[in-house]
N, C-alpha and C. Protein backbone atom coordinates (compact mmCIF):
# COMPACT_ATOMS: atom_id res chain seq x y z
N UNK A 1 5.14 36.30 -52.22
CA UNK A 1 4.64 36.71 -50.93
C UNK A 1 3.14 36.45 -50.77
N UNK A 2 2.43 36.46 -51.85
CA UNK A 2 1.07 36.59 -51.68
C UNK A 2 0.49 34.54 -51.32
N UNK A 3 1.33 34.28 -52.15
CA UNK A 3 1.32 32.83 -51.75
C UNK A 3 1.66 32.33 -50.60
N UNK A 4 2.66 32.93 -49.61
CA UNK A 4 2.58 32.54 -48.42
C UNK A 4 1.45 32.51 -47.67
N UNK A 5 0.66 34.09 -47.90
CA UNK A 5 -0.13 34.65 -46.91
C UNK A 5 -1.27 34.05 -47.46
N UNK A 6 -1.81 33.64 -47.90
CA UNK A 6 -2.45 32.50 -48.92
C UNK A 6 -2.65 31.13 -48.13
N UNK A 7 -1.33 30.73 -47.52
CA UNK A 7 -0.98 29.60 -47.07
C UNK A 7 -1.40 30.04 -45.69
N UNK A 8 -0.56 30.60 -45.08
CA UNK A 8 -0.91 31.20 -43.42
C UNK A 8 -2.47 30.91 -43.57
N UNK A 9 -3.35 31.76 -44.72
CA UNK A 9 -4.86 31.91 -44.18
C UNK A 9 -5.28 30.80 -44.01
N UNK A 10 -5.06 29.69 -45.31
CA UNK A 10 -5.97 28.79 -45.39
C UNK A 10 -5.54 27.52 -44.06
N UNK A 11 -3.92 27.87 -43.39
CA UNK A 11 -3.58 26.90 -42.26
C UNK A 11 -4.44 27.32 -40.99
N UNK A 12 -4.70 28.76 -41.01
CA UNK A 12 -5.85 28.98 -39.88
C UNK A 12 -7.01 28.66 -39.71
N UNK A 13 -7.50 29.03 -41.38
CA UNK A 13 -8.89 28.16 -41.28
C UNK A 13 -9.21 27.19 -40.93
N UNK A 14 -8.31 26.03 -41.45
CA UNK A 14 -8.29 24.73 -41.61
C UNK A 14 -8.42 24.23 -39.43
N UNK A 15 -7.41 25.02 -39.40
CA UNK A 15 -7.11 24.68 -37.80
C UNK A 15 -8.76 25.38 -37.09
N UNK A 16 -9.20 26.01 -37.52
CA UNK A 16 -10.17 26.59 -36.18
C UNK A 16 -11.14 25.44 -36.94
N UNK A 17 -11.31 25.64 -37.94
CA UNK A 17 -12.41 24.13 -38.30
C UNK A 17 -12.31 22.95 -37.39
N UNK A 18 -11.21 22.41 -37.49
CA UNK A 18 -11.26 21.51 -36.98
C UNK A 18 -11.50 21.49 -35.15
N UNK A 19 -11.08 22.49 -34.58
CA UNK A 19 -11.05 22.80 -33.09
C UNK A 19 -12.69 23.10 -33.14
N UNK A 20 -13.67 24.09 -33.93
CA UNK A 20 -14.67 24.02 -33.77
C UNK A 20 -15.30 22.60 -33.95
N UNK A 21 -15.06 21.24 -35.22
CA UNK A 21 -15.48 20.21 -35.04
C UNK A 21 -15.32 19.70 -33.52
N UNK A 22 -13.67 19.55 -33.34
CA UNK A 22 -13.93 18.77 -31.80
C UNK A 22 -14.36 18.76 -30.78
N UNK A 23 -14.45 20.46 -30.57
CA UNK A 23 -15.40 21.13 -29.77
C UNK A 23 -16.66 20.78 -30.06
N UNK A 24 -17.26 20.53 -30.88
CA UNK A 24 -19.10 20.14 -30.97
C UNK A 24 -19.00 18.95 -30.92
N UNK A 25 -17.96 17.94 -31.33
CA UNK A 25 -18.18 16.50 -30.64
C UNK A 25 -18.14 16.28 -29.64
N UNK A 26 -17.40 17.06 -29.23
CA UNK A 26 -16.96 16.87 -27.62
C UNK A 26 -18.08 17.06 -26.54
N UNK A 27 -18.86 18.13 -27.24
CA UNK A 27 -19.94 18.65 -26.54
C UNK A 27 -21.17 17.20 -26.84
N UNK A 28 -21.02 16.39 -27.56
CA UNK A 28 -22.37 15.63 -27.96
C UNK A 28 -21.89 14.63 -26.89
N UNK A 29 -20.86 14.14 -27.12
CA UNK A 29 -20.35 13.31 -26.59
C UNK A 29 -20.74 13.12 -25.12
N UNK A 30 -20.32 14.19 -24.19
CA UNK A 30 -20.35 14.69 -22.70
C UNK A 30 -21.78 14.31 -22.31
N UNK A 31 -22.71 14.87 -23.03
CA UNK A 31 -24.16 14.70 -23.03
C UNK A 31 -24.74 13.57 -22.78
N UNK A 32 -24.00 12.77 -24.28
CA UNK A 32 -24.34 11.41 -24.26
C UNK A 32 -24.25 10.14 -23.29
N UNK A 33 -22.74 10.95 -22.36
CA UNK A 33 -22.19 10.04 -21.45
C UNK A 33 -22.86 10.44 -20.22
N UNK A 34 -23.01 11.51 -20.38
CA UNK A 34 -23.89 12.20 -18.72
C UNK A 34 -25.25 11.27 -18.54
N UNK A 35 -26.18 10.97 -19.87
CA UNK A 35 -27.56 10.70 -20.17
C UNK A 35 -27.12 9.44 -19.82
N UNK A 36 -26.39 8.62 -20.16
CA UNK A 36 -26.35 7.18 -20.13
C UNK A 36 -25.63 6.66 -18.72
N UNK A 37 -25.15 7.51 -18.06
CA UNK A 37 -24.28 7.03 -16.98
C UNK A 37 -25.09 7.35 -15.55
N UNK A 38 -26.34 7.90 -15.59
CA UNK A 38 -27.51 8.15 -14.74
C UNK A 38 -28.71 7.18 -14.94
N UNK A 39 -28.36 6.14 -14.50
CA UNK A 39 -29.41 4.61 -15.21
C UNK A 39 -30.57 5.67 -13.84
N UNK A 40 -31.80 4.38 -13.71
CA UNK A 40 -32.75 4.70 -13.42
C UNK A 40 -32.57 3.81 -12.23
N UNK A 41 -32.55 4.17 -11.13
CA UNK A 41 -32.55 3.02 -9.65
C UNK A 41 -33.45 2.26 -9.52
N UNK A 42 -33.59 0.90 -9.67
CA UNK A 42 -33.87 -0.03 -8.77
C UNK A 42 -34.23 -0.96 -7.77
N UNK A 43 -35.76 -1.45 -7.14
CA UNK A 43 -35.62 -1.96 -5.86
C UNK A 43 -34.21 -2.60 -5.96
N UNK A 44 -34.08 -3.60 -7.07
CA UNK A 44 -33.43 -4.83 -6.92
C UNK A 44 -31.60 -4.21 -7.24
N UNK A 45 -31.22 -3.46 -7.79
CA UNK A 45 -30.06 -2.84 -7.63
C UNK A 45 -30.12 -2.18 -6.31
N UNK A 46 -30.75 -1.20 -5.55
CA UNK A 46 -30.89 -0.79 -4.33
C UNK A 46 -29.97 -2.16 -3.21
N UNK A 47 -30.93 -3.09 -3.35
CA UNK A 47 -31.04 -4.27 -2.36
C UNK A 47 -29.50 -5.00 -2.95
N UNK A 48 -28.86 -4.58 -4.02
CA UNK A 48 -27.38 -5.51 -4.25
C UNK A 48 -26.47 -4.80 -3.48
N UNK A 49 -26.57 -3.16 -3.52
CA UNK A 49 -26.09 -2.67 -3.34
C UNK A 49 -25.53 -2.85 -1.92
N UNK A 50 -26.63 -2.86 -1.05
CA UNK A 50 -26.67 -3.32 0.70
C UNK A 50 -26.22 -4.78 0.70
N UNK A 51 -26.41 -5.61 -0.49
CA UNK A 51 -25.58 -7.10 0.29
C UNK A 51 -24.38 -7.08 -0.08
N UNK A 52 -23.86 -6.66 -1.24
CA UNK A 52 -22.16 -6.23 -1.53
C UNK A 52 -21.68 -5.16 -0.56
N UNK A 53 -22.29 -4.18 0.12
CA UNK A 53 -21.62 -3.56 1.05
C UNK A 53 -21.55 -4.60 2.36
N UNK A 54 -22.36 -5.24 2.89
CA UNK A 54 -22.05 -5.98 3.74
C UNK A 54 -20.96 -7.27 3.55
N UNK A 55 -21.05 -7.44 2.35
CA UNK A 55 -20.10 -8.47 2.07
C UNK A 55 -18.74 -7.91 2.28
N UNK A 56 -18.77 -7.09 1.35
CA UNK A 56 -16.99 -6.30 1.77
C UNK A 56 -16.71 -5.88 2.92
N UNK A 57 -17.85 -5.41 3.98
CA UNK A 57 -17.60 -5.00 5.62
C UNK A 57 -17.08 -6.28 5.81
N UNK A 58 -17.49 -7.24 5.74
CA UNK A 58 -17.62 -8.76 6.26
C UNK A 58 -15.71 -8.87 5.70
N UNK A 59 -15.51 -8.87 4.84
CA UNK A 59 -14.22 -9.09 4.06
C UNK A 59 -12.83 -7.96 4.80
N UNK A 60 -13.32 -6.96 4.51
CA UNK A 60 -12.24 -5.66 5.30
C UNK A 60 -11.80 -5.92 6.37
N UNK A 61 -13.31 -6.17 7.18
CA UNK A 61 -13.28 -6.14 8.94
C UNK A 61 -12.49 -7.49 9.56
N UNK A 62 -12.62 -8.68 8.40
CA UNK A 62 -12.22 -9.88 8.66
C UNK A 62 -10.08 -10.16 8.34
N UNK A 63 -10.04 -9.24 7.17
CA UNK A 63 -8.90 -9.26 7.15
C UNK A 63 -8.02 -7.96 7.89
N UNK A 64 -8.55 -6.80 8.71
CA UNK A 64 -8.02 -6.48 9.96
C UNK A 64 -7.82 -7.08 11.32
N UNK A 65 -9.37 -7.98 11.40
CA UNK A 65 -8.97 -8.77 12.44
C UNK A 65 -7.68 -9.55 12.39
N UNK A 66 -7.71 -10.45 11.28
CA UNK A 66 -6.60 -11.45 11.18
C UNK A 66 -5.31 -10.46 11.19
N UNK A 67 -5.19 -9.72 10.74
CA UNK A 67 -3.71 -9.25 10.74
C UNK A 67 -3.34 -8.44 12.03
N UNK A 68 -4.47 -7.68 12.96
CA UNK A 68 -4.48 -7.64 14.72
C UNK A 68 -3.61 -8.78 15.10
N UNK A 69 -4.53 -10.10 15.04
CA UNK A 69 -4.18 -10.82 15.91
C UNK A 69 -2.99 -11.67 15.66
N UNK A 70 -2.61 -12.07 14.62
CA UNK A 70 -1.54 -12.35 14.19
C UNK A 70 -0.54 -11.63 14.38
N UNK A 71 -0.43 -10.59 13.83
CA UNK A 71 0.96 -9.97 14.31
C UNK A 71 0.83 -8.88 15.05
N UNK A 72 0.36 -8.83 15.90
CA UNK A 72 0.25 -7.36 16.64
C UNK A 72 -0.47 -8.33 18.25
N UNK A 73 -1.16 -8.54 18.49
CA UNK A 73 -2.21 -9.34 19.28
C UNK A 73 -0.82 -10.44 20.08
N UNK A 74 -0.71 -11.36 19.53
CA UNK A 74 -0.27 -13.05 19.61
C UNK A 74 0.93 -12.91 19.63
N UNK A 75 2.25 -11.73 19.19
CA UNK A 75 3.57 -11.52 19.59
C UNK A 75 3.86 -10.36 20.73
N UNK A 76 2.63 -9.60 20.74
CA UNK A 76 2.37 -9.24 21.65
C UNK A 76 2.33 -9.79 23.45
N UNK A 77 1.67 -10.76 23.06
CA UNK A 77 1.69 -11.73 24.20
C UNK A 77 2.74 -12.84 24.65
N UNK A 78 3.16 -12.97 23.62
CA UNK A 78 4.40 -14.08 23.43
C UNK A 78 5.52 -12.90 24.17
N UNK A 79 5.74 -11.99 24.13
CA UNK A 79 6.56 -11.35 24.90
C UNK A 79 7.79 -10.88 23.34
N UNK A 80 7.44 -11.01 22.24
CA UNK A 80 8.15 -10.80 21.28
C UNK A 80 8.77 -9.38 21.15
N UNK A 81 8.06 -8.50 21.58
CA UNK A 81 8.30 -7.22 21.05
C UNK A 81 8.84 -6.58 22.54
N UNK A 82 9.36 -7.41 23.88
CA UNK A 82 10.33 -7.02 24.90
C UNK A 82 11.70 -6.63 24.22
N UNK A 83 12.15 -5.55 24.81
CA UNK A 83 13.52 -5.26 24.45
C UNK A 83 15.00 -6.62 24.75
N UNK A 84 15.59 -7.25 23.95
CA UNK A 84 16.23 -8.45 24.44
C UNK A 84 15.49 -9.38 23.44
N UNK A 85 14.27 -9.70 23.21
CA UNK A 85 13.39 -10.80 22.80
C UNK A 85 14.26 -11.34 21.43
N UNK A 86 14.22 -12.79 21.28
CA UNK A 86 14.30 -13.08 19.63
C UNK A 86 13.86 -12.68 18.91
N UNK A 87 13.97 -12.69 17.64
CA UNK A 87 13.11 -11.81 16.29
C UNK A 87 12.25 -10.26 16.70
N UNK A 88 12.95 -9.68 17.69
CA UNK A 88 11.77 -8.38 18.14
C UNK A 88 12.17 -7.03 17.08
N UNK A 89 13.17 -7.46 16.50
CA UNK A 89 13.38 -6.46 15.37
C UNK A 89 12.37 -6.67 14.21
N UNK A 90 12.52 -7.45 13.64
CA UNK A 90 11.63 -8.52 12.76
C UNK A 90 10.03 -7.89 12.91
N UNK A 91 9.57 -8.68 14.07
CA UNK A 91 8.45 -8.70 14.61
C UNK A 91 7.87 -7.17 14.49
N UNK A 92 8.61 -6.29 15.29
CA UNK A 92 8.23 -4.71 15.43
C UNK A 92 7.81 -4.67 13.64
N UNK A 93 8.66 -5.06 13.22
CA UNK A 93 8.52 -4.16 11.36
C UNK A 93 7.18 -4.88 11.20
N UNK A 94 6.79 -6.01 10.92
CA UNK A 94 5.51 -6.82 10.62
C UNK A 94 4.48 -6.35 11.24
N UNK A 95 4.31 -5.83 12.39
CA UNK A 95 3.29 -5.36 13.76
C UNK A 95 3.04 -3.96 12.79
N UNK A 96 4.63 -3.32 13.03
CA UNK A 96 3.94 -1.83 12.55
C UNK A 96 3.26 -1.85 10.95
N UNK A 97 3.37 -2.53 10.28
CA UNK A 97 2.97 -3.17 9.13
C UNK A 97 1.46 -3.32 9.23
N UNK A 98 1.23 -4.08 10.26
CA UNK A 98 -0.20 -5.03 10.15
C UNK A 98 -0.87 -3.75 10.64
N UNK A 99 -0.11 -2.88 11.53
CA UNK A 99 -1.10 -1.65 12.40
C UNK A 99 -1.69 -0.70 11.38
N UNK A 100 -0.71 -0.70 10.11
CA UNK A 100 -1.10 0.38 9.23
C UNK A 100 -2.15 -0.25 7.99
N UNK A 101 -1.54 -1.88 8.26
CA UNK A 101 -3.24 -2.34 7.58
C UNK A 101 -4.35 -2.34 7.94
N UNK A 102 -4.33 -3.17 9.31
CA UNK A 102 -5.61 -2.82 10.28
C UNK A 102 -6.17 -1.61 10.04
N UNK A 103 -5.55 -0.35 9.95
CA UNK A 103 -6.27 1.06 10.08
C UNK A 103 -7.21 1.18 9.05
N UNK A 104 -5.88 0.58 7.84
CA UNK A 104 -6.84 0.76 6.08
C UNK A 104 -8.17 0.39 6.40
N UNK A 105 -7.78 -1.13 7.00
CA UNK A 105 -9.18 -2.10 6.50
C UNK A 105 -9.97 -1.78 7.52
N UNK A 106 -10.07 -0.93 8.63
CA UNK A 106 -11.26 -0.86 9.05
C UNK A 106 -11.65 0.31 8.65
N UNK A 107 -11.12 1.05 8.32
CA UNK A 107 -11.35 2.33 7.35
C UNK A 107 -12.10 1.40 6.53
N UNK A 108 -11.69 0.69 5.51
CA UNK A 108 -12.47 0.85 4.43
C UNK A 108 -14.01 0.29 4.91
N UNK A 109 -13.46 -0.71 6.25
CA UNK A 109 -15.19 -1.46 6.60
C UNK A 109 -16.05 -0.87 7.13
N UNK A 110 -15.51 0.70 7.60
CA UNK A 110 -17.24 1.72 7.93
C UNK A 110 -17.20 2.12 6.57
N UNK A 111 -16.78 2.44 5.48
CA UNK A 111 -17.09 3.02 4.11
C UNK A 111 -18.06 2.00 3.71
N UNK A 112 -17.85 0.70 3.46
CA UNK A 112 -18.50 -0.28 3.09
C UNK A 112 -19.90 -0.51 4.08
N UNK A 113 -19.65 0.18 5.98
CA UNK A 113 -20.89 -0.15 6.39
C UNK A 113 -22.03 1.12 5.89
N UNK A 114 -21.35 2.18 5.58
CA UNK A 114 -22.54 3.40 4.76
C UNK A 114 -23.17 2.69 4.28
N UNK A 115 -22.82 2.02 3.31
CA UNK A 115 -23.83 1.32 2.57
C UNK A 115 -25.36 0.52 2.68
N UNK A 116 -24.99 0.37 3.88
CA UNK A 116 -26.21 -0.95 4.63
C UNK A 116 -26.56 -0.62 5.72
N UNK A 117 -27.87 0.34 5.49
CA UNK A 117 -28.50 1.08 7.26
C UNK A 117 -28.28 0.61 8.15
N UNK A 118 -28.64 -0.42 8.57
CA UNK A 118 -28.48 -1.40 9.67
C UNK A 118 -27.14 -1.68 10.33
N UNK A 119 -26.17 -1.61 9.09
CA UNK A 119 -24.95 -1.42 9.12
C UNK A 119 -24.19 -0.25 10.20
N UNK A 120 -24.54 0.69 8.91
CA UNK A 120 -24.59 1.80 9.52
C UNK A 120 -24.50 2.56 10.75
N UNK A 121 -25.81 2.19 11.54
CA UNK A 121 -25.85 2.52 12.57
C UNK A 121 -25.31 1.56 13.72
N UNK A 122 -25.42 -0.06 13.49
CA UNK A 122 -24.42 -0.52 14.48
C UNK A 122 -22.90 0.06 14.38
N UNK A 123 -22.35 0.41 13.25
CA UNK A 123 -21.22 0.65 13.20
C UNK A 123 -20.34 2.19 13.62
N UNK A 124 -21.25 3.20 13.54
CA UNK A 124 -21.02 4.69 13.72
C UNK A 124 -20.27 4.40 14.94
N UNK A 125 -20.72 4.38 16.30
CA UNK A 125 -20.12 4.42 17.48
C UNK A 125 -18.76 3.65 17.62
N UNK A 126 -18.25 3.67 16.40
CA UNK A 126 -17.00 2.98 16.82
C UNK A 126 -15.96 3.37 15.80
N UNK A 127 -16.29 4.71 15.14
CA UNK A 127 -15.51 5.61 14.21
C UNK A 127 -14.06 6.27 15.33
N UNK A 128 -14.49 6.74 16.41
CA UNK A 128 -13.36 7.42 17.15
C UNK A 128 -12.41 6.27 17.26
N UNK A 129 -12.56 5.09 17.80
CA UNK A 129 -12.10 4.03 18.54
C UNK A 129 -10.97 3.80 17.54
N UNK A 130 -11.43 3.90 15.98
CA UNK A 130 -11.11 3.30 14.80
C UNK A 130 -9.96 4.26 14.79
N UNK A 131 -9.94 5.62 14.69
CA UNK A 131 -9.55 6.74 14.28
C UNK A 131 -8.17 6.98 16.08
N UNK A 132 -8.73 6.36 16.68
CA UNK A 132 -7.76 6.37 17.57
C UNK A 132 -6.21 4.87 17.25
N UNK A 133 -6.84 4.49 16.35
CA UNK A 133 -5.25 3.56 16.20
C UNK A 133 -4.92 3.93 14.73
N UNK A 134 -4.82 5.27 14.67
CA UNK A 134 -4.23 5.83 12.95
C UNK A 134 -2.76 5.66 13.58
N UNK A 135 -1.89 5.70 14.46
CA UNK A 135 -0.61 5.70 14.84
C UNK A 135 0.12 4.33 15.27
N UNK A 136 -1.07 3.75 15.53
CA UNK A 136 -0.37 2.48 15.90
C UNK A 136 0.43 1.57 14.95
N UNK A 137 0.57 1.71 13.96
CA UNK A 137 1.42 1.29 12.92
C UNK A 137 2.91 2.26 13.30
N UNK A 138 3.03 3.67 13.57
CA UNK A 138 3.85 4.02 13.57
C UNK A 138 4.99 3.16 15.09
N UNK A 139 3.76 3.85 16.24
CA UNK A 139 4.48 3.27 17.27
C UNK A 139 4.74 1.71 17.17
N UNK A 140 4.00 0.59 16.51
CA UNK A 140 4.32 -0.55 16.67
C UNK A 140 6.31 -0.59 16.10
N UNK A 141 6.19 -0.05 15.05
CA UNK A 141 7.57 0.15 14.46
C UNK A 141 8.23 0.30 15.26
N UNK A 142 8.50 1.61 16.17
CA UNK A 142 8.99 2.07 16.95
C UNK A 142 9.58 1.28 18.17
N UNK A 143 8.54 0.71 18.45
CA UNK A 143 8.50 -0.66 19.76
C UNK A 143 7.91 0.78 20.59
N UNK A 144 6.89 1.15 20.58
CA UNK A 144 6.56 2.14 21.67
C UNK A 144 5.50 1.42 22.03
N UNK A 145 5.32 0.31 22.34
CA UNK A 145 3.36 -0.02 22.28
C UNK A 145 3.29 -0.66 23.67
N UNK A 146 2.35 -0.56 24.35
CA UNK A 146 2.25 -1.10 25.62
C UNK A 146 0.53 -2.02 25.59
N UNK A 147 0.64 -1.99 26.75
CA UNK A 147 -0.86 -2.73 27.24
C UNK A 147 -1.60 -1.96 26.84
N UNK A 148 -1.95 -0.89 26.95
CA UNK A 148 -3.21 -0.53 26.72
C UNK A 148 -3.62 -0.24 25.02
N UNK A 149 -2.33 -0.20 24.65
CA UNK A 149 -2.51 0.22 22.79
C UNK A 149 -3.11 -1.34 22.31
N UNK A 150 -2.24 -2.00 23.13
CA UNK A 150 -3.02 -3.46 22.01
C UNK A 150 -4.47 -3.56 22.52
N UNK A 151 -4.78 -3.45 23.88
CA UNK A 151 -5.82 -3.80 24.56
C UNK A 151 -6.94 -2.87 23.67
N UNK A 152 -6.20 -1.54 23.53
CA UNK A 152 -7.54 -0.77 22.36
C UNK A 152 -7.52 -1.60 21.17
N UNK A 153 -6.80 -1.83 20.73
CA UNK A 153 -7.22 -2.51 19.44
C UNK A 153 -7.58 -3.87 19.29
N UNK A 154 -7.52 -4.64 20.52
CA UNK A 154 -8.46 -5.70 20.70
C UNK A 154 -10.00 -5.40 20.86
N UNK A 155 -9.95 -3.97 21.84
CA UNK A 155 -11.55 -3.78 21.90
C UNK A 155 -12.00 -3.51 20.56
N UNK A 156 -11.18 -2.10 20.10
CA UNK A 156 -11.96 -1.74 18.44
C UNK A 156 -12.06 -3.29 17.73
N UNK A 157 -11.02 -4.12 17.71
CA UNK A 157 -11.63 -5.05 16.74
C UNK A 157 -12.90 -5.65 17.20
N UNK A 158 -13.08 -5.93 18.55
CA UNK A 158 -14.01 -7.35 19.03
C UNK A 158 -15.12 -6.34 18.70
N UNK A 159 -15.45 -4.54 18.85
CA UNK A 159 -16.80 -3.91 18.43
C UNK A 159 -17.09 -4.00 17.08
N UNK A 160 -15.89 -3.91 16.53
CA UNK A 160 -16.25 -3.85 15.09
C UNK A 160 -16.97 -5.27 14.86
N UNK A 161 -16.73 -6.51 15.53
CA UNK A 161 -16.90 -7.73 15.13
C UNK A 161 -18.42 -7.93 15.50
N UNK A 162 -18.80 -7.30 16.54
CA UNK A 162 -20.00 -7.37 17.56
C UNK A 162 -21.23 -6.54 16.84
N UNK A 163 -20.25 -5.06 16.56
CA UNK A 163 -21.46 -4.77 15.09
C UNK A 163 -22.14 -5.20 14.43
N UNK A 164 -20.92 -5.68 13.21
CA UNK A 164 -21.61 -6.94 12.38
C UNK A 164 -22.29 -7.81 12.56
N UNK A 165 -22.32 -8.23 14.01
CA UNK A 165 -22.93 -9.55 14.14
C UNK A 165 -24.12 -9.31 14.63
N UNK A 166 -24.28 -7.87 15.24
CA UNK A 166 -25.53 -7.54 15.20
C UNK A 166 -26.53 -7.28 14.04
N UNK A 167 -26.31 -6.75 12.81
CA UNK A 167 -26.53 -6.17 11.70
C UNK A 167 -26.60 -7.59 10.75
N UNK A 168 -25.84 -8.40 11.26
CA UNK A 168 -26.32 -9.97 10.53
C UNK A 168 -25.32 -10.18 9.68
N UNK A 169 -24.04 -9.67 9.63
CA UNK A 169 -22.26 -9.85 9.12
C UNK A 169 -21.61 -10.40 10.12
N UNK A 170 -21.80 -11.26 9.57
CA UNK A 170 -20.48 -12.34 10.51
C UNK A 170 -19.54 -11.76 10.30
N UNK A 171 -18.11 -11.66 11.41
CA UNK A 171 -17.23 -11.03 11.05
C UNK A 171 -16.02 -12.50 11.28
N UNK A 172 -15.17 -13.00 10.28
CA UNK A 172 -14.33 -13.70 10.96
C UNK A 172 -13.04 -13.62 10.58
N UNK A 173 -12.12 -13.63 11.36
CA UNK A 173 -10.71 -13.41 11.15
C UNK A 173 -10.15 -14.18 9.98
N UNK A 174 -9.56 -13.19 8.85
CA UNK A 174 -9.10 -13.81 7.91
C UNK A 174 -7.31 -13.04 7.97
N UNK A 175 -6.41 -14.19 8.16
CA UNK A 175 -5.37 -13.52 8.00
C UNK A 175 -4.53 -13.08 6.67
N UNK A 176 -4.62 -12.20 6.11
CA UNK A 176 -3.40 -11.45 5.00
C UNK A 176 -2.33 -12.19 4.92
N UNK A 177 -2.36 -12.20 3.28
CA UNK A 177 -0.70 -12.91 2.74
C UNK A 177 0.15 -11.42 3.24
N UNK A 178 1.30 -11.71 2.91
CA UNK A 178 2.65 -11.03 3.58
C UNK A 178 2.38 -9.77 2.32
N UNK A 179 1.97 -10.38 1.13
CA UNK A 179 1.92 -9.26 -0.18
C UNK A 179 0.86 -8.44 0.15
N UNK A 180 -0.31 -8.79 0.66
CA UNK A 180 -1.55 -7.90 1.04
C UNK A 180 -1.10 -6.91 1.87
N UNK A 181 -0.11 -7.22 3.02
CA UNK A 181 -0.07 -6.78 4.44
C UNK A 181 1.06 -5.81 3.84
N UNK A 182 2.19 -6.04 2.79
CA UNK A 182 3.07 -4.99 2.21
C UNK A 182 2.38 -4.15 1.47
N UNK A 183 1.27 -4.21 1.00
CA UNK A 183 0.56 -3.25 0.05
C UNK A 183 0.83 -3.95 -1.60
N UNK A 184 1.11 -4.86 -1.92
CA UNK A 184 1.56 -5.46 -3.08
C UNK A 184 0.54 -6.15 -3.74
């Protein structure tokens, strides 16, 4: 018996030793990564920072446009998505598709315009506009979409485009592979 309890002690010891080791590495460690992961800013990191955010506005904003006008915009007009139409089954799924990309990517292109003052502020006034076609992916599905839903999202795109081009981001329509536009 005494040999068990012998055993029990020395398996406790052994165990809080080691939990106290990992615990004080753990603690050096945290430190170490906190100290090193707070570099020291930069003019010249500052100034990358603002041309990679404009670059990706430029990129986001360009591949919402293209997928607007492509499938939402241009079958729109073609009369595709009339009740009766060829491929309007088809079409609706791709539209409501592109509507719920469009949203992403201009979502992500005011995140990307934070980045770049100039940006920034051409771009703010056109957060509601943006935030007003969070559904249009649903209704495109649906076939609920009329004149004025595409007509908003022709305007939000052409401001978003007009932004940029004020702020010195070209914005130009890049259309999405079918895998981008599925989320793939």
């Amino acid at each position: 018996m005494p040999r068990t309890v012998s055993r029990g002690v020395a398996a406790l010891l052994l165990s809080c030793a080691l939990l106290l080791t990992t615990a004080a590495c753990g603690a050096d460690t945290t430190q170490t990564v906190s100290a090193a992961a707070t570099p020291t800013p930069s003019a010249s990191a500052t100034f990358e920072k603002q041309k990679l955010a404009k670059t990706r506005f430029v990129a986001n904003a360009g591949l919402a446009a293209g997928a607007a006008y492509q499938w939402i915009v241009k079958p729109y007009r073609a009369g595709t998505f009339k009740k009766g139409a060829d491929g309007r089954t088809f079409a609706l799924v791709k539209a409501g598709l592109a509507g719920a990309f469009t949203y992403n990517r201009l979502k992500a292109a005011v995140r990307n315009a934070e980045g770049d003052p100039l940006l920034s502020k051409a771009v703010a006034p056109l957060s509601a506009g943006i935030e007003s076609l969070k559904d249009l992916g649903t209704k495109l599905r649906k076939g609920e979409v009329d004149a004025a839903d595409v007509g908003g999202l022709e305007g939000v795109i052409t401001g978003v485009k007009d932004a940029g081009r004020s702020a010195g981001a070209e914005v130009v329509d890049k259309v999405p592979s079918a895998s981008q536009l599925s989320g793939g």
